[in-house]
PDB file of N, CA and C in Angstrom:
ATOM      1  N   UNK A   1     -16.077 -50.195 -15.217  1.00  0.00           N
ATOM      2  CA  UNK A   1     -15.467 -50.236 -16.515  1.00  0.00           C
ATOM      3  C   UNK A   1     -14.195 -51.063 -16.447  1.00  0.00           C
ATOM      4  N   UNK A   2     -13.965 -52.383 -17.336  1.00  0.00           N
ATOM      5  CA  UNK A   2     -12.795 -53.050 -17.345  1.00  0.00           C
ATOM      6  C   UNK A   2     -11.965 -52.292 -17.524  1.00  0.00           C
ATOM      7  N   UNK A   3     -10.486 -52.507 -17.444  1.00  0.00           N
ATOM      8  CA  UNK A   3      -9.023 -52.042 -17.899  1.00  0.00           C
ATOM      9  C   UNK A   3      -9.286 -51.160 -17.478  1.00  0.00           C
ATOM     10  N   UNK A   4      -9.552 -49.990 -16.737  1.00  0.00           N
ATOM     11  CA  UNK A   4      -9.106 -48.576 -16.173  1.00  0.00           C
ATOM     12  C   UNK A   4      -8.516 -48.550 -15.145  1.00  0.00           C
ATOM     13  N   UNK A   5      -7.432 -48.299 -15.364  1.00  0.00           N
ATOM     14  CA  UNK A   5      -6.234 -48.155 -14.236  1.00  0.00           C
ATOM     15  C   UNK A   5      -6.610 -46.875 -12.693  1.00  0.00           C
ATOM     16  N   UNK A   6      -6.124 -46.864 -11.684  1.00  0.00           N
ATOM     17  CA  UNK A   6      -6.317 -46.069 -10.753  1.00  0.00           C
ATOM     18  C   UNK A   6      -5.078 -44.751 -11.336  1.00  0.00           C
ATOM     19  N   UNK A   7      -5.761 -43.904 -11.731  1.00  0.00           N
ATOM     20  CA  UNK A   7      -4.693 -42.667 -11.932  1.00  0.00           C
ATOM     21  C   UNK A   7      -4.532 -41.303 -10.999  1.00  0.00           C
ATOM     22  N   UNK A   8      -4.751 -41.881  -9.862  1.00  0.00           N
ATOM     23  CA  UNK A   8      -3.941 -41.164  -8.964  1.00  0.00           C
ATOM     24  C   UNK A   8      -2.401 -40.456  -9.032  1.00  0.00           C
ATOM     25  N   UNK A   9      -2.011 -39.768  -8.505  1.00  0.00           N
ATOM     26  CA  UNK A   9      -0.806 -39.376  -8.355  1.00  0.00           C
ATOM     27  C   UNK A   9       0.205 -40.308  -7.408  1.00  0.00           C
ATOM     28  N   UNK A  10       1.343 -40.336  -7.536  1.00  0.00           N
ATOM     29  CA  UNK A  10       2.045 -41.583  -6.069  1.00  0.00           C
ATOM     30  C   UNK A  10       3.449 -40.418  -6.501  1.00  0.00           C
ATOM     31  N   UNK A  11       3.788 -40.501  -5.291  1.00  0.00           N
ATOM     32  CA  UNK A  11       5.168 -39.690  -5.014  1.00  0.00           C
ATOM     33  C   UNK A  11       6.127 -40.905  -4.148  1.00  0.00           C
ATOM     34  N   UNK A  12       7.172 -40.481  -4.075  1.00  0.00           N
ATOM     35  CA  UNK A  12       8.007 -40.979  -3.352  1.00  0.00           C
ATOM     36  C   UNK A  12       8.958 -40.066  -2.128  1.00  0.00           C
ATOM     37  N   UNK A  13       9.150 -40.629  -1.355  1.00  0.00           N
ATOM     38  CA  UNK A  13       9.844 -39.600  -0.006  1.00  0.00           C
ATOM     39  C   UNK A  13      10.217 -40.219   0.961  1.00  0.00           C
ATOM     40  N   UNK A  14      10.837 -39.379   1.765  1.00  0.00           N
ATOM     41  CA  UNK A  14      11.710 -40.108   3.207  1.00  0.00           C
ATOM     42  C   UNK A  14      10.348 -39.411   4.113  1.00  0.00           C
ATOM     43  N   UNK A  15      10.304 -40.611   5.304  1.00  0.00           N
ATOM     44  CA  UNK A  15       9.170 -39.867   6.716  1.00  0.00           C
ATOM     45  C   UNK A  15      10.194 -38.978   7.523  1.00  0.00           C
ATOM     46  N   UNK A  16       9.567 -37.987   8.026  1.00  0.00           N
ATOM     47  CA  UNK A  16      10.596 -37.180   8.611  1.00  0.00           C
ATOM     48  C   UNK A  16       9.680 -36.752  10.141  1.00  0.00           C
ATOM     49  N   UNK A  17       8.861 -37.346  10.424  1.00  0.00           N
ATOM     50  CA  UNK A  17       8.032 -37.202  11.424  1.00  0.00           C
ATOM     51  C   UNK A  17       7.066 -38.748  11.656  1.00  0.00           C
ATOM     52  N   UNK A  18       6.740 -39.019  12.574  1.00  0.00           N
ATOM     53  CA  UNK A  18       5.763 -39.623  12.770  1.00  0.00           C
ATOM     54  C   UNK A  18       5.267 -39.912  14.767  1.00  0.00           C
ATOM     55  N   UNK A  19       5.276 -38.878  14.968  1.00  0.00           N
ATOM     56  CA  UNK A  19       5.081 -38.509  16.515  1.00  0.00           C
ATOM     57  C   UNK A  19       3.276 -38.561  16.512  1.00  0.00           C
ATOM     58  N   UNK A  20       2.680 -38.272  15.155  1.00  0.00           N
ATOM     59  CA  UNK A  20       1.148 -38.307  15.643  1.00  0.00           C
ATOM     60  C   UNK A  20       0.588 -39.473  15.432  1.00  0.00           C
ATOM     61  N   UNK A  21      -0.812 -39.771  15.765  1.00  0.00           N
ATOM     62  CA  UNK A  21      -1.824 -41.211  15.844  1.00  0.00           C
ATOM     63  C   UNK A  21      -1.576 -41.118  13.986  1.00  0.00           C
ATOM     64  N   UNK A  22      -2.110 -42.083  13.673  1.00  0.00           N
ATOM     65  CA  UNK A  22      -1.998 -42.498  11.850  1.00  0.00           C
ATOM     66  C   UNK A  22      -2.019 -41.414  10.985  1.00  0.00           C
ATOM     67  N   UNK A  23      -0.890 -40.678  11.503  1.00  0.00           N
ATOM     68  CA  UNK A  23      -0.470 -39.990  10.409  1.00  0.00           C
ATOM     69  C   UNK A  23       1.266 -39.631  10.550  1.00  0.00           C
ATOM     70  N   UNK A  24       2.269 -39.488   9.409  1.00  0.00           N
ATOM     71  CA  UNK A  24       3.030 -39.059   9.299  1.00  0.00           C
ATOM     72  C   UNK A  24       3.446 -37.799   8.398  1.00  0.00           C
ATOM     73  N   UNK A  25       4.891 -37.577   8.259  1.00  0.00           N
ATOM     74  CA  UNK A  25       5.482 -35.811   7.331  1.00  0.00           C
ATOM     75  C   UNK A  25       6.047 -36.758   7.027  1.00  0.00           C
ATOM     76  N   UNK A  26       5.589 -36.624   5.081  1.00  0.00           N
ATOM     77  CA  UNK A  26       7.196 -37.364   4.335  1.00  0.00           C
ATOM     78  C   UNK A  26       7.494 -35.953   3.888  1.00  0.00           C
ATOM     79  N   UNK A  27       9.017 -36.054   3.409  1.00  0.00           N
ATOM     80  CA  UNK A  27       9.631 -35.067   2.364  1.00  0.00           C
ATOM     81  C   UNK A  27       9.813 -35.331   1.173  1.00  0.00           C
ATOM     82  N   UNK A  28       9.472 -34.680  -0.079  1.00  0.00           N
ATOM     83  CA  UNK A  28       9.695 -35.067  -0.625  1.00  0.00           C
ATOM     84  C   UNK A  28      10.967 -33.832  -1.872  1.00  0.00           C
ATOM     85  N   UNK A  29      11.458 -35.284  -2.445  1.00  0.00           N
ATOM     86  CA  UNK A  29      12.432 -34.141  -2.806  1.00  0.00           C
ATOM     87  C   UNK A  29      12.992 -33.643  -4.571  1.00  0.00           C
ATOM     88  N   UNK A  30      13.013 -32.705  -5.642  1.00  0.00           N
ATOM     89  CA  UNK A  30      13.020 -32.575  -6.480  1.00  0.00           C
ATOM     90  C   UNK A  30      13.705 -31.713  -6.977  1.00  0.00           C
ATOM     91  N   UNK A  31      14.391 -32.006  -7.885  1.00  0.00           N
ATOM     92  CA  UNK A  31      15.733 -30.805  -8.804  1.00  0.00           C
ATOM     93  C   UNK A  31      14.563 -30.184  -9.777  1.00  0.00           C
ATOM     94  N   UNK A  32      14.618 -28.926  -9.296  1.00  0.00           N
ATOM     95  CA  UNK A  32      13.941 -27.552 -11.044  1.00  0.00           C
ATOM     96  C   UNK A  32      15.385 -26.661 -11.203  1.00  0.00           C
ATOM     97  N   UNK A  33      15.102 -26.647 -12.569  1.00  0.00           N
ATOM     98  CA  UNK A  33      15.868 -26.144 -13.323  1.00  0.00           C
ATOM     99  C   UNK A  33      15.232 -24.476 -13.284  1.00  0.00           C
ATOM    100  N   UNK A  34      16.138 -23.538 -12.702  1.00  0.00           N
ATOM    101  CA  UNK A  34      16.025 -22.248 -12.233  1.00  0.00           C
ATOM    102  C   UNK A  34      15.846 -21.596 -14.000  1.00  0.00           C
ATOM    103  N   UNK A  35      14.771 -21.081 -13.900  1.00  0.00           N
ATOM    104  CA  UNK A  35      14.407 -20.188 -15.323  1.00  0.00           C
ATOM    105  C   UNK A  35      15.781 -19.179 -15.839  1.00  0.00           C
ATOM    106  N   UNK A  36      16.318 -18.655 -15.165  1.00  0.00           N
ATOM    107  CA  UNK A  36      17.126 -17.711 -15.533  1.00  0.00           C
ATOM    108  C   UNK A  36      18.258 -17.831 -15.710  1.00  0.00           C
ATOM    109  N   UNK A  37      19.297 -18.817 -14.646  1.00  0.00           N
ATOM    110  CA  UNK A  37      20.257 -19.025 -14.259  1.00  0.00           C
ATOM    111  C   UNK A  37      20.454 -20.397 -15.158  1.00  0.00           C
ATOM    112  N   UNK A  38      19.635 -21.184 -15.538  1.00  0.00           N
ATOM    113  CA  UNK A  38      19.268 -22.852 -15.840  1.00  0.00           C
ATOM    114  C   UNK A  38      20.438 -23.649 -15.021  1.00  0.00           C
ATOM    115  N   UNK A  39      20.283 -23.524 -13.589  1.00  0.00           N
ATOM    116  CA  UNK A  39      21.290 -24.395 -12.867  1.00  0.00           C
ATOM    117  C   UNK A  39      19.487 -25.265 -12.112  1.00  0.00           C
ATOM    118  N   UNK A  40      20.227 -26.286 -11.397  1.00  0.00           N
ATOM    119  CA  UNK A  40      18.999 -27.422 -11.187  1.00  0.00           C
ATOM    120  C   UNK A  40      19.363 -27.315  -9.641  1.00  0.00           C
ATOM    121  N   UNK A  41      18.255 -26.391  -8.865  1.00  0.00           N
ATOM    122  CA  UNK A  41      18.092 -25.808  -7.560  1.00  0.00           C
ATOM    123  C   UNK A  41      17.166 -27.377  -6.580  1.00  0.00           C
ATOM    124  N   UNK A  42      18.086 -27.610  -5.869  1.00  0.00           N
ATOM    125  CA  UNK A  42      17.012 -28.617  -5.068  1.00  0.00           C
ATOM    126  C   UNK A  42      15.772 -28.099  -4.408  1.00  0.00           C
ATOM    127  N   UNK A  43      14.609 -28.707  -4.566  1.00  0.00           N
ATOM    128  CA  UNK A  43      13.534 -28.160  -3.588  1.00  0.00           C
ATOM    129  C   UNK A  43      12.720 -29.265  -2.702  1.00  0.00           C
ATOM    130  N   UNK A  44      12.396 -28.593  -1.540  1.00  0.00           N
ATOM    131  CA  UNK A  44      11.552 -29.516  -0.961  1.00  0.00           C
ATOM    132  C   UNK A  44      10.155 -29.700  -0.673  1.00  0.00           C
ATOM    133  N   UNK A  45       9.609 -30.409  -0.128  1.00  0.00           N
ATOM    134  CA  UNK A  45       8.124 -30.084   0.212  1.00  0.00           C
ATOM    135  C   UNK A  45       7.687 -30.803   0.856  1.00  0.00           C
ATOM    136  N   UNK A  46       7.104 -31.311   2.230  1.00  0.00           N
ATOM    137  CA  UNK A  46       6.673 -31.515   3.005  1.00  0.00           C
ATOM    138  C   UNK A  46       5.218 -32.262   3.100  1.00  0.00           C
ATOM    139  N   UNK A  47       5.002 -33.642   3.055  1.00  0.00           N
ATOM    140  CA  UNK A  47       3.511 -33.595   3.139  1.00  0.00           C
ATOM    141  C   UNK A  47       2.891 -34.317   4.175  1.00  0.00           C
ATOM    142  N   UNK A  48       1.663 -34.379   4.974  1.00  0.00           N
ATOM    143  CA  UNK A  48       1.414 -34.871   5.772  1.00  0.00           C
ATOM    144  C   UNK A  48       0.465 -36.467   4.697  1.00  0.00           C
ATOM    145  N   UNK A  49       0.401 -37.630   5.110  1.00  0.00           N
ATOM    146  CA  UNK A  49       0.077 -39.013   4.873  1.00  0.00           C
ATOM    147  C   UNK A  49      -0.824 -39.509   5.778  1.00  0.00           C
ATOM    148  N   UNK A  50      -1.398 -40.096   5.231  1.00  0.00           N
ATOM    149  CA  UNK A  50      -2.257 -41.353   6.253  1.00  0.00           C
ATOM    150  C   UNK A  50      -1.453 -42.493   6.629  1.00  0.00           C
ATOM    151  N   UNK A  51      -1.265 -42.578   7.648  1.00  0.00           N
ATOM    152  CA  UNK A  51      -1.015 -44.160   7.613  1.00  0.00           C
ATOM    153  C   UNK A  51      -1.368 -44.815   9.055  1.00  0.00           C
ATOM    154  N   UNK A  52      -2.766 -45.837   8.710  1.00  0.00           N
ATOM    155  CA  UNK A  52      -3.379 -46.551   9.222  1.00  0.00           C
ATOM    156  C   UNK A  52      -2.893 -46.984  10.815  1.00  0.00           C
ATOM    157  N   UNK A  53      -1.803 -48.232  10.303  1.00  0.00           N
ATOM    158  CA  UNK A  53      -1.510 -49.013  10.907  1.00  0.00           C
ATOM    159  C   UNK A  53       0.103 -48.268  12.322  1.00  0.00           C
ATOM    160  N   UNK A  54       0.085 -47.151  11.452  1.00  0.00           N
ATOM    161  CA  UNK A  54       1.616 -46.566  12.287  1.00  0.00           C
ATOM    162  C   UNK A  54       2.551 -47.788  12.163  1.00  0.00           C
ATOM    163  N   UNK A  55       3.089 -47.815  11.120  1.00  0.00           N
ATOM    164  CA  UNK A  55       3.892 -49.015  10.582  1.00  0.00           C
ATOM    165  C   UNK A  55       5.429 -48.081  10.277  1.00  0.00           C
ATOM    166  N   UNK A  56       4.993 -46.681   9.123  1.00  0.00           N
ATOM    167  CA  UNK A  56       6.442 -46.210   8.719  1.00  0.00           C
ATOM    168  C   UNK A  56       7.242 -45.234  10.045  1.00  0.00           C
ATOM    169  N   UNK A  57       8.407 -45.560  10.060  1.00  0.00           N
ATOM    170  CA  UNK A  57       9.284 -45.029  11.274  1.00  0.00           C
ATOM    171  C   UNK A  57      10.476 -44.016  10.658  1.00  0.00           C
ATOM    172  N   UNK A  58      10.763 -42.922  11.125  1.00  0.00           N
ATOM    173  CA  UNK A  58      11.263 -42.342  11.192  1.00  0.00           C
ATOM    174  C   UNK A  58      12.836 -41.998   9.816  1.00  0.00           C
ATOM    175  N   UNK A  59      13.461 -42.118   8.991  1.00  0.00           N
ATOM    176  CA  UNK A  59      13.952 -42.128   7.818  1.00  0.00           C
ATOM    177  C   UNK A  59      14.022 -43.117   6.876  1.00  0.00           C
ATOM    178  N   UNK A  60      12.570 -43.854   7.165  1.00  0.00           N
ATOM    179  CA  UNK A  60      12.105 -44.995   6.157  1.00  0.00           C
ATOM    180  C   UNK A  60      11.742 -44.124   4.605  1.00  0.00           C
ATOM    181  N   UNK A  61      12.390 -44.915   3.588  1.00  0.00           N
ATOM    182  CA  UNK A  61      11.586 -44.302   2.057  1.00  0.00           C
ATOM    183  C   UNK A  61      10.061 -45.108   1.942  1.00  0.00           C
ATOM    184  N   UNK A  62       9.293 -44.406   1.107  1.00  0.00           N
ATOM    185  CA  UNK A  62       7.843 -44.778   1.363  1.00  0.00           C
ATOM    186  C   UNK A  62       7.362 -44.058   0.140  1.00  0.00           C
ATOM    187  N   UNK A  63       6.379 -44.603  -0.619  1.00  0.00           N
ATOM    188  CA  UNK A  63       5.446 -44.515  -1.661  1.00  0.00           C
ATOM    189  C   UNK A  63       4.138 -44.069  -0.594  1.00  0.00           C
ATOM    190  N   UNK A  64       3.949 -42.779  -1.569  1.00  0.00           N
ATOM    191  CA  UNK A  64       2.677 -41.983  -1.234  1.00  0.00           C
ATOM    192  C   UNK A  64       1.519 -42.091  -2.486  1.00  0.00           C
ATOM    193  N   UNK A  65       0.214 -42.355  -1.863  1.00  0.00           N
ATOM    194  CA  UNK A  65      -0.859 -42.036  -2.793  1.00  0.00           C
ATOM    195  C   UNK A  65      -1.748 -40.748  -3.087  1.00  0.00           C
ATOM    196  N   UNK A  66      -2.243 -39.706  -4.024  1.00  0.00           N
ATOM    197  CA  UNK A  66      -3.610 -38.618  -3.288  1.00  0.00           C
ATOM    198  C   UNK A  66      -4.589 -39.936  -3.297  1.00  0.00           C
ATOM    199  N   UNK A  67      -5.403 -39.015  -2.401  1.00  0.00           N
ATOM    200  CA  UNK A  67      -6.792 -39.260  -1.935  1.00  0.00           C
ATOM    201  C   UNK A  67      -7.695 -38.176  -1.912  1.00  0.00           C
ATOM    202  N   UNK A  68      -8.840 -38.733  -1.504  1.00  0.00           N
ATOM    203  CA  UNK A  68      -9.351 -37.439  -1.340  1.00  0.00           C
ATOM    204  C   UNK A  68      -9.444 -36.898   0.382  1.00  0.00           C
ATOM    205  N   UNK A  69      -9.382 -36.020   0.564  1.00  0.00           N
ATOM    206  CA  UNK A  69      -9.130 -34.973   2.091  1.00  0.00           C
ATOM    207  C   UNK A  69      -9.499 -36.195   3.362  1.00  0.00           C
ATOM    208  N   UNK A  70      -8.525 -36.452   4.164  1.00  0.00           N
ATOM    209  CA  UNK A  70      -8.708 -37.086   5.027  1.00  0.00           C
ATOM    210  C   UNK A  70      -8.951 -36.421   6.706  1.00  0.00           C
ATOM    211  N   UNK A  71      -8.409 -35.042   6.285  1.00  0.00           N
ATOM    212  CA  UNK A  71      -8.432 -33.893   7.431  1.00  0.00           C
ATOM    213  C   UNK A  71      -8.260 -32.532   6.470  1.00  0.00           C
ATOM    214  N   UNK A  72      -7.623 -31.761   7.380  1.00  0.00           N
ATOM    215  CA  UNK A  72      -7.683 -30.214   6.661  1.00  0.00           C
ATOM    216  C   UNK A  72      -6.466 -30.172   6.079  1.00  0.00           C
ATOM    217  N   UNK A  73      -5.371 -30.879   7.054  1.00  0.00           N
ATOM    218  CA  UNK A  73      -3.766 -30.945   6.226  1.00  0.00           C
ATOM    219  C   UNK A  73      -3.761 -31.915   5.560  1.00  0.00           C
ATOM    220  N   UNK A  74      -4.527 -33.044   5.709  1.00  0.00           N
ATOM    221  CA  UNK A  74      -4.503 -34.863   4.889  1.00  0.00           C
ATOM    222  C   UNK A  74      -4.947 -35.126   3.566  1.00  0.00           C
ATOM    223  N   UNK A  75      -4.088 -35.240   2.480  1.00  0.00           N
ATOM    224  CA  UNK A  75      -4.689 -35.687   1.342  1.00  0.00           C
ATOM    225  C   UNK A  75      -4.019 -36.421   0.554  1.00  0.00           C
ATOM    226  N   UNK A  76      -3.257 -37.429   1.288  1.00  0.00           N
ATOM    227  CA  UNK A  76      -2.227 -38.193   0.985  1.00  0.00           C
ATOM    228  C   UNK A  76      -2.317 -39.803   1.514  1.00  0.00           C
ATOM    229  N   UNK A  77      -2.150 -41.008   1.554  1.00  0.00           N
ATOM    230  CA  UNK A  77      -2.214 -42.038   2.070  1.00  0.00           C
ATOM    231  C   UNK A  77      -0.922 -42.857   1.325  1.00  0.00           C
ATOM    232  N   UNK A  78      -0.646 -43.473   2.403  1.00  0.00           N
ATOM    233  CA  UNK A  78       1.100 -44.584   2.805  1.00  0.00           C
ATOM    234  C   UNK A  78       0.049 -45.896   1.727  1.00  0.00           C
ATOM    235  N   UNK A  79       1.004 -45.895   0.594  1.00  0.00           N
ATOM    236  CA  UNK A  79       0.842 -46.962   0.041  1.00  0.00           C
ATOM    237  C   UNK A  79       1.747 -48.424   0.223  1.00  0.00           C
ATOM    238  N   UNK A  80       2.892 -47.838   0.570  1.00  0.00           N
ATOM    239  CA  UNK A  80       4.029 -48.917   0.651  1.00  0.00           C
ATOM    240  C   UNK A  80       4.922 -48.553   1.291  1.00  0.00           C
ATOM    241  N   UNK A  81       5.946 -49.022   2.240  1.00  0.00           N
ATOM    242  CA  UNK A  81       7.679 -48.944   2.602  1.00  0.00           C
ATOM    243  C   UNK A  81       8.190 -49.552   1.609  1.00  0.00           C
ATOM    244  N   UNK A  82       9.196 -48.734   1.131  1.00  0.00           N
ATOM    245  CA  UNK A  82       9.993 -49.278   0.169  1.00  0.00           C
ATOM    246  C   UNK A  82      11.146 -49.610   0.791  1.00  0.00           C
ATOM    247  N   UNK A  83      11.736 -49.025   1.611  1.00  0.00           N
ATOM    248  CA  UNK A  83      13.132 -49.202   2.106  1.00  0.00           C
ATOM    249  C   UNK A  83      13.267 -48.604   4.005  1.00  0.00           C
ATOM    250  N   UNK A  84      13.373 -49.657   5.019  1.00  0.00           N
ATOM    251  CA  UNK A  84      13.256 -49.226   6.569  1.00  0.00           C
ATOM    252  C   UNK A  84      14.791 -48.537   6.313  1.00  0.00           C
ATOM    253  N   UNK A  85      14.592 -47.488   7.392  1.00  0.00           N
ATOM    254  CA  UNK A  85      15.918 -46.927   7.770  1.00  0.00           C
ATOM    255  C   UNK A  85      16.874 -47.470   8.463  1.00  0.00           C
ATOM    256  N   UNK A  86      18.219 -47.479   8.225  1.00  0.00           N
ATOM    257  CA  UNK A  86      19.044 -48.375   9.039  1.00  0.00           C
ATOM    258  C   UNK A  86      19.269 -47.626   9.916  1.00  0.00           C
ATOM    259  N   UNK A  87      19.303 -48.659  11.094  1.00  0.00           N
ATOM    260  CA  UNK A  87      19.667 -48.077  12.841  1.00  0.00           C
ATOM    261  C   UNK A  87      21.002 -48.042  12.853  1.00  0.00           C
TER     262      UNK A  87
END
């Protein structure tokens, strides 16, 4: 079908791991506004990524894609580095 866009989900996050074969842990990170209190509580969340080539390193920012299940923890794939971490 022409014009149908890929509507996947894409997140954005820092890698906070990448010690295994093609895969890394980004974090990712988001302000909610606490129901009761209405103050804006940081939260985090953790996801494991594909990435192929073992290209993203260690507090690089990086664009995440879903996919579908690549393992039992994997349902994520490294679309892009947006920004390498400075040494």
């Amino acid at each position: 079908m022409a014009g149908q866009e890929n509507k996947a989900r894409t997140m954005q996050g820092v890698v906070v791991s990448n010690k295994m074969n093609d895969s890394i842990v980004v974090s990712i990170n988001r302000f909610i506004k606490h129901a009761k209190y209405k103050k804006f509580v940081k939260k985090s969340t953790k996801i494991m990524a594909h990435d192929a080539d073992n290209t993203a390193g260690i507090g690089d920012t990086v664009t995440i894609q879903e996919s579908k299940p690549i393992s039992k923890n994997k349902s994520w794939i490294l679309v892009s580095i947006d920004e390498k971490a400075k040494i």
